[in-house]
N, C-alpha and C. Protein backbone atom coordinates (compact mmCIF):
# COMPACT_ATOMS: atom_id res chain seq x y z
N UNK A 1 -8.18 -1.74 -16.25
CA UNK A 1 -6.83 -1.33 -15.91
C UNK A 1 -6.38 -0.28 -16.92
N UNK A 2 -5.57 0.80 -16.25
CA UNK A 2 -5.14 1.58 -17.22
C UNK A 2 -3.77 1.57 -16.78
N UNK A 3 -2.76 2.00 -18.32
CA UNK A 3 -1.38 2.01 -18.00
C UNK A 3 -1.14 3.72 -17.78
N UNK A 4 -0.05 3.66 -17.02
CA UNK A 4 0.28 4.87 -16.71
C UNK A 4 1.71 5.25 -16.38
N UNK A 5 2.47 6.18 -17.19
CA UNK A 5 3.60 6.43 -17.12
C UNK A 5 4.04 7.05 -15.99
N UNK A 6 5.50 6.80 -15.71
CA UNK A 6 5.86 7.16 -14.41
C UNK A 6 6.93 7.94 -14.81
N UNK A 7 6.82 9.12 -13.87
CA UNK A 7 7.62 10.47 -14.68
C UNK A 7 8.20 11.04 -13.21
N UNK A 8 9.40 12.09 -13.28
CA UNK A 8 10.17 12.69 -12.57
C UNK A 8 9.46 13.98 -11.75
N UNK A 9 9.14 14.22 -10.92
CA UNK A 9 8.90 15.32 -10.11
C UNK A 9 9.68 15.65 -8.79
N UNK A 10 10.80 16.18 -8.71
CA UNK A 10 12.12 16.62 -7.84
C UNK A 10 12.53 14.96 -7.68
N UNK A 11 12.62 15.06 -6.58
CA UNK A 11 13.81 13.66 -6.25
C UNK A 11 12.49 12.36 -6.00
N UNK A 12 10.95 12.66 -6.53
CA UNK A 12 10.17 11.34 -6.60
C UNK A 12 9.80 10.79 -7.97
N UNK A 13 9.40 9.54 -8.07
CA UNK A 13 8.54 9.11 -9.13
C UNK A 13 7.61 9.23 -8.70
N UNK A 14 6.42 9.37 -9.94
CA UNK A 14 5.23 10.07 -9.73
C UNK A 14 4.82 9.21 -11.00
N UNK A 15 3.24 8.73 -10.28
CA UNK A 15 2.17 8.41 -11.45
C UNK A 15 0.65 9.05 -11.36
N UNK A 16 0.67 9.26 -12.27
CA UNK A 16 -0.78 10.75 -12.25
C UNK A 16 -1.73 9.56 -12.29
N UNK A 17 -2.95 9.40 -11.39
CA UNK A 17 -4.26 9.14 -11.41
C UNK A 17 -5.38 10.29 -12.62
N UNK A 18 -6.02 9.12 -13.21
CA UNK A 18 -6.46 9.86 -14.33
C UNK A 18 -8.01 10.37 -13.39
N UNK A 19 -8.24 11.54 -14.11
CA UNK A 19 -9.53 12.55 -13.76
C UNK A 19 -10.60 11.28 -13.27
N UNK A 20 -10.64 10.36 -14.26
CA UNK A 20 -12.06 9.96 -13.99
C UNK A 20 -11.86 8.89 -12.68
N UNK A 21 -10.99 8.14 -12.37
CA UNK A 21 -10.77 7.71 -11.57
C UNK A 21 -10.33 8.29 -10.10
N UNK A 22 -9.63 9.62 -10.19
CA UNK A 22 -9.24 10.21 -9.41
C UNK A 22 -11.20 10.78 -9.15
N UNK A 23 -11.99 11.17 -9.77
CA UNK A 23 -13.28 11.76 -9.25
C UNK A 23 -14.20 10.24 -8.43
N UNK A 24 -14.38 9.66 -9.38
CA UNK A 24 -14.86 8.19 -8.86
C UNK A 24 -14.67 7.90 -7.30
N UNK A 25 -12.98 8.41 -6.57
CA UNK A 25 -12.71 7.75 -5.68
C UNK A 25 -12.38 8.65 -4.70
N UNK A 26 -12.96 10.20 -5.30
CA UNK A 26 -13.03 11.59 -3.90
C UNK A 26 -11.47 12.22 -4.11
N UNK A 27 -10.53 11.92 -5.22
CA UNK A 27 -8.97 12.20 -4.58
C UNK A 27 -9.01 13.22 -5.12
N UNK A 28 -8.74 14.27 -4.33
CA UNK A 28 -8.31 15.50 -4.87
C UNK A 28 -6.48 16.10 -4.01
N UNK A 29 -6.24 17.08 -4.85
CA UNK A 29 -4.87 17.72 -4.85
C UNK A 29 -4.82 17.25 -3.04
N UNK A 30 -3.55 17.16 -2.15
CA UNK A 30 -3.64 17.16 -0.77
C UNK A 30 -4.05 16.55 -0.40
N UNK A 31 -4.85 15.06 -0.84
CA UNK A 31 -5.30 14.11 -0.13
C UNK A 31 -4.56 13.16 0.25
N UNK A 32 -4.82 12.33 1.72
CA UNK A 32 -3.62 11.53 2.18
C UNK A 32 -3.97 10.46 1.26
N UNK A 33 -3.07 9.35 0.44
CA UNK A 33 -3.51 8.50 0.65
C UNK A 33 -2.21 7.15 0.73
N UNK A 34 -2.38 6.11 0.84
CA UNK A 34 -1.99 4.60 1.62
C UNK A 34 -0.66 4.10 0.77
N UNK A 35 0.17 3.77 0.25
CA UNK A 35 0.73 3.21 -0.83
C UNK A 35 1.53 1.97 -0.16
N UNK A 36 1.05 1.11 -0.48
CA UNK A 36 2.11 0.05 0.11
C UNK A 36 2.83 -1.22 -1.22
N UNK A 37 3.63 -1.61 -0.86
CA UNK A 37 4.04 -2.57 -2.01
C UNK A 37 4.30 -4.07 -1.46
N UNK A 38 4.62 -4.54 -2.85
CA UNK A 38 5.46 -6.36 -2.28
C UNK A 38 6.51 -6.25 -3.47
N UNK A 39 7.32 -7.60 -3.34
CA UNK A 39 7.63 -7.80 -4.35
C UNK A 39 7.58 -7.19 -6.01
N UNK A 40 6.42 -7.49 -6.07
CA UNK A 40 5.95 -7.29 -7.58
C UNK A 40 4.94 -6.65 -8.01
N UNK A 41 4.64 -5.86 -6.87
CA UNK A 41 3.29 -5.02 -7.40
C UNK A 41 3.20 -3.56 -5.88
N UNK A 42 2.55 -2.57 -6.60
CA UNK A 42 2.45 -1.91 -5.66
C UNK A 42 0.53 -1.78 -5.84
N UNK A 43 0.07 -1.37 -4.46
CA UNK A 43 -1.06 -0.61 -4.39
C UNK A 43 -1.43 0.71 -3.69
N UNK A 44 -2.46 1.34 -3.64
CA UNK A 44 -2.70 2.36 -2.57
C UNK A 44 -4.23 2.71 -2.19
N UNK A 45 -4.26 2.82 -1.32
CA UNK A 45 -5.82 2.79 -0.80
C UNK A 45 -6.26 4.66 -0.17
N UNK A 46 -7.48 4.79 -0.57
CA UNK A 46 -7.41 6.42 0.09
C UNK A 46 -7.86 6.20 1.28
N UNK A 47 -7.92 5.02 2.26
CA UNK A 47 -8.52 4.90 3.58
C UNK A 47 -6.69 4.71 4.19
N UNK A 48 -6.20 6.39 4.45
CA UNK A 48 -4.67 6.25 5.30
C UNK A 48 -5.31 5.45 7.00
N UNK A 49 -4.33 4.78 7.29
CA UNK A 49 -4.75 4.28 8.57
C UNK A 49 -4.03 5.65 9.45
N UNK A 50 -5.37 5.47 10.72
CA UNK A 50 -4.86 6.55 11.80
C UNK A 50 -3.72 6.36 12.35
N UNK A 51 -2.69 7.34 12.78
CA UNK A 51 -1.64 7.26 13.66
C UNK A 51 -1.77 7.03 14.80
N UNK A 52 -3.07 7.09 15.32
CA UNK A 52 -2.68 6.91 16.99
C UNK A 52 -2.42 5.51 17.37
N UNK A 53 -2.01 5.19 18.42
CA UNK A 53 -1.47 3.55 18.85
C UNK A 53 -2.41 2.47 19.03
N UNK A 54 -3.76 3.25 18.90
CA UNK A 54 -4.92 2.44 19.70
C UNK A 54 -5.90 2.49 18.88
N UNK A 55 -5.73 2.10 17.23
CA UNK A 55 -6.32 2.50 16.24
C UNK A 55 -6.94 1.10 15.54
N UNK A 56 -8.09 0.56 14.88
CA UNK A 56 -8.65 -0.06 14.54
C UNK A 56 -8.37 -0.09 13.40
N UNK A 57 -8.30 -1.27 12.39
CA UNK A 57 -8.13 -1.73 11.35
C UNK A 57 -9.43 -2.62 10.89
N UNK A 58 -9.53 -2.97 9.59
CA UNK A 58 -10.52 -3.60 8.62
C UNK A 58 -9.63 -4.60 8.48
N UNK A 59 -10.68 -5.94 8.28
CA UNK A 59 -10.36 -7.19 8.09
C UNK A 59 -9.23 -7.16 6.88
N UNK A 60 -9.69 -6.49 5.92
CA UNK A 60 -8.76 -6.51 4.33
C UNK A 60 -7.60 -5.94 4.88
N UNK A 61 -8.05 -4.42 5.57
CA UNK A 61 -6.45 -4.23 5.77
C UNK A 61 -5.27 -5.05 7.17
N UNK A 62 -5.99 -5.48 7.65
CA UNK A 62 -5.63 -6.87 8.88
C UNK A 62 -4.89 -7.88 7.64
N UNK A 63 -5.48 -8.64 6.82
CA UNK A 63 -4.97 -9.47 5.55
C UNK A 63 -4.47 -8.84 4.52
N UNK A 64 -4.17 -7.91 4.42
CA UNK A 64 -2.78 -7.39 3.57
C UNK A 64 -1.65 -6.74 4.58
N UNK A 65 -1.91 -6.34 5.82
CA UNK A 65 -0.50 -6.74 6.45
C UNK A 65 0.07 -7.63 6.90
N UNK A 66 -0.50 -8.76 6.96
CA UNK A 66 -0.01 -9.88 7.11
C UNK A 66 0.13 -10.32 6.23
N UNK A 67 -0.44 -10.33 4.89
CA UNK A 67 0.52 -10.94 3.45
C UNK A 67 1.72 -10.69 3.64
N UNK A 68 1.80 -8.40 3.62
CA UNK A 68 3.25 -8.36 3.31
C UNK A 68 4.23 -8.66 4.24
N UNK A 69 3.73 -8.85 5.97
CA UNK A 69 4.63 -9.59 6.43
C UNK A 69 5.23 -10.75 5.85
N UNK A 70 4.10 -11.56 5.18
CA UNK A 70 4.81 -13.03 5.16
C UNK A 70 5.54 -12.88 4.27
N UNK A 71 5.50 -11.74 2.95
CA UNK A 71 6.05 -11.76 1.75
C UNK A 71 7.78 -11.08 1.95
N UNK A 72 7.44 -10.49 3.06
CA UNK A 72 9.50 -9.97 3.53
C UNK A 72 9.64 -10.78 4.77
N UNK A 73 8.81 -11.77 5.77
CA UNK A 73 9.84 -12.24 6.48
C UNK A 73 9.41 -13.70 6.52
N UNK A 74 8.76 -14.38 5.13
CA UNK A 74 8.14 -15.75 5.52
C UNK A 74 8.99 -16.59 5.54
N UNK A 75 10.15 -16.40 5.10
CA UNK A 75 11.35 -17.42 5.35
C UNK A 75 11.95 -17.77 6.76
N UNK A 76 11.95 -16.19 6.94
CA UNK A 76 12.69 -16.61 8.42
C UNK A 76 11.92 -17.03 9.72
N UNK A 77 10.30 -16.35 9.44
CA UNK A 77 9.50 -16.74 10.04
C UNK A 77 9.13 -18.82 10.37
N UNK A 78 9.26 -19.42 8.79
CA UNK A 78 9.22 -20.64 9.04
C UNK A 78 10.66 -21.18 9.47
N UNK A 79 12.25 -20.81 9.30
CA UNK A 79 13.25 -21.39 9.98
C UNK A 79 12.58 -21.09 11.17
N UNK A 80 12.45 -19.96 11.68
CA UNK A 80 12.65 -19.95 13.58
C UNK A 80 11.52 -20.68 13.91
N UNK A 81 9.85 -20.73 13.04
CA UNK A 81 9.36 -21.94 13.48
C UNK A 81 9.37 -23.68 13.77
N UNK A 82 10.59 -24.11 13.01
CA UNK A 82 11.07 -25.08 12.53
C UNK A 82 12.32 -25.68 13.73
N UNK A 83 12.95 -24.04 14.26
CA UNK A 83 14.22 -24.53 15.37
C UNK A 83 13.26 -25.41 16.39
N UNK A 84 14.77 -26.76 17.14
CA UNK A 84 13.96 -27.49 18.18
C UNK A 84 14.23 -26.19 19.43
């Protein structure tokens, strides 16, 4: 793990990926890539999922949208499971 400061660039925060990691993982200037968060942590993946409607997903990324579903609506999800 490396720490990395988060600094001002116009109206975003921005955290610079360091060279060696940024080469390791293909990212160069203009590349799309994924950023999603929860609670308490953010991540980002350089595999952006396709836009079209009829688009295939990976098991991991199948089980991290359904984490962060459960992590913003698992409450209400178990009341309305719970109504008679």
């Amino acid at each position: 793990m490396q720490i990395q400061t988060v600094f001002k660039a116009g109206n975003s925060n921005v955290v610079a990926i360091p060279k060696a990691i940024a080469k390791e993982l293909g990212i160069k200037a203009g590349k799309k890539v994924a950023v999603t968060h929860s609670a308490d942590s953010i991540t980002f993946s350089t595999r952006v999922p396709k836009t079209s409607k009829h688009e295939t997903i990976s098991d991991k990324e199948f089980v991290d949208l359904i984490k962060d579903v459960e992590s913003r609506y698992g409450q209400a999800l178990e009341e309305l499971a719970n109504l008679p």
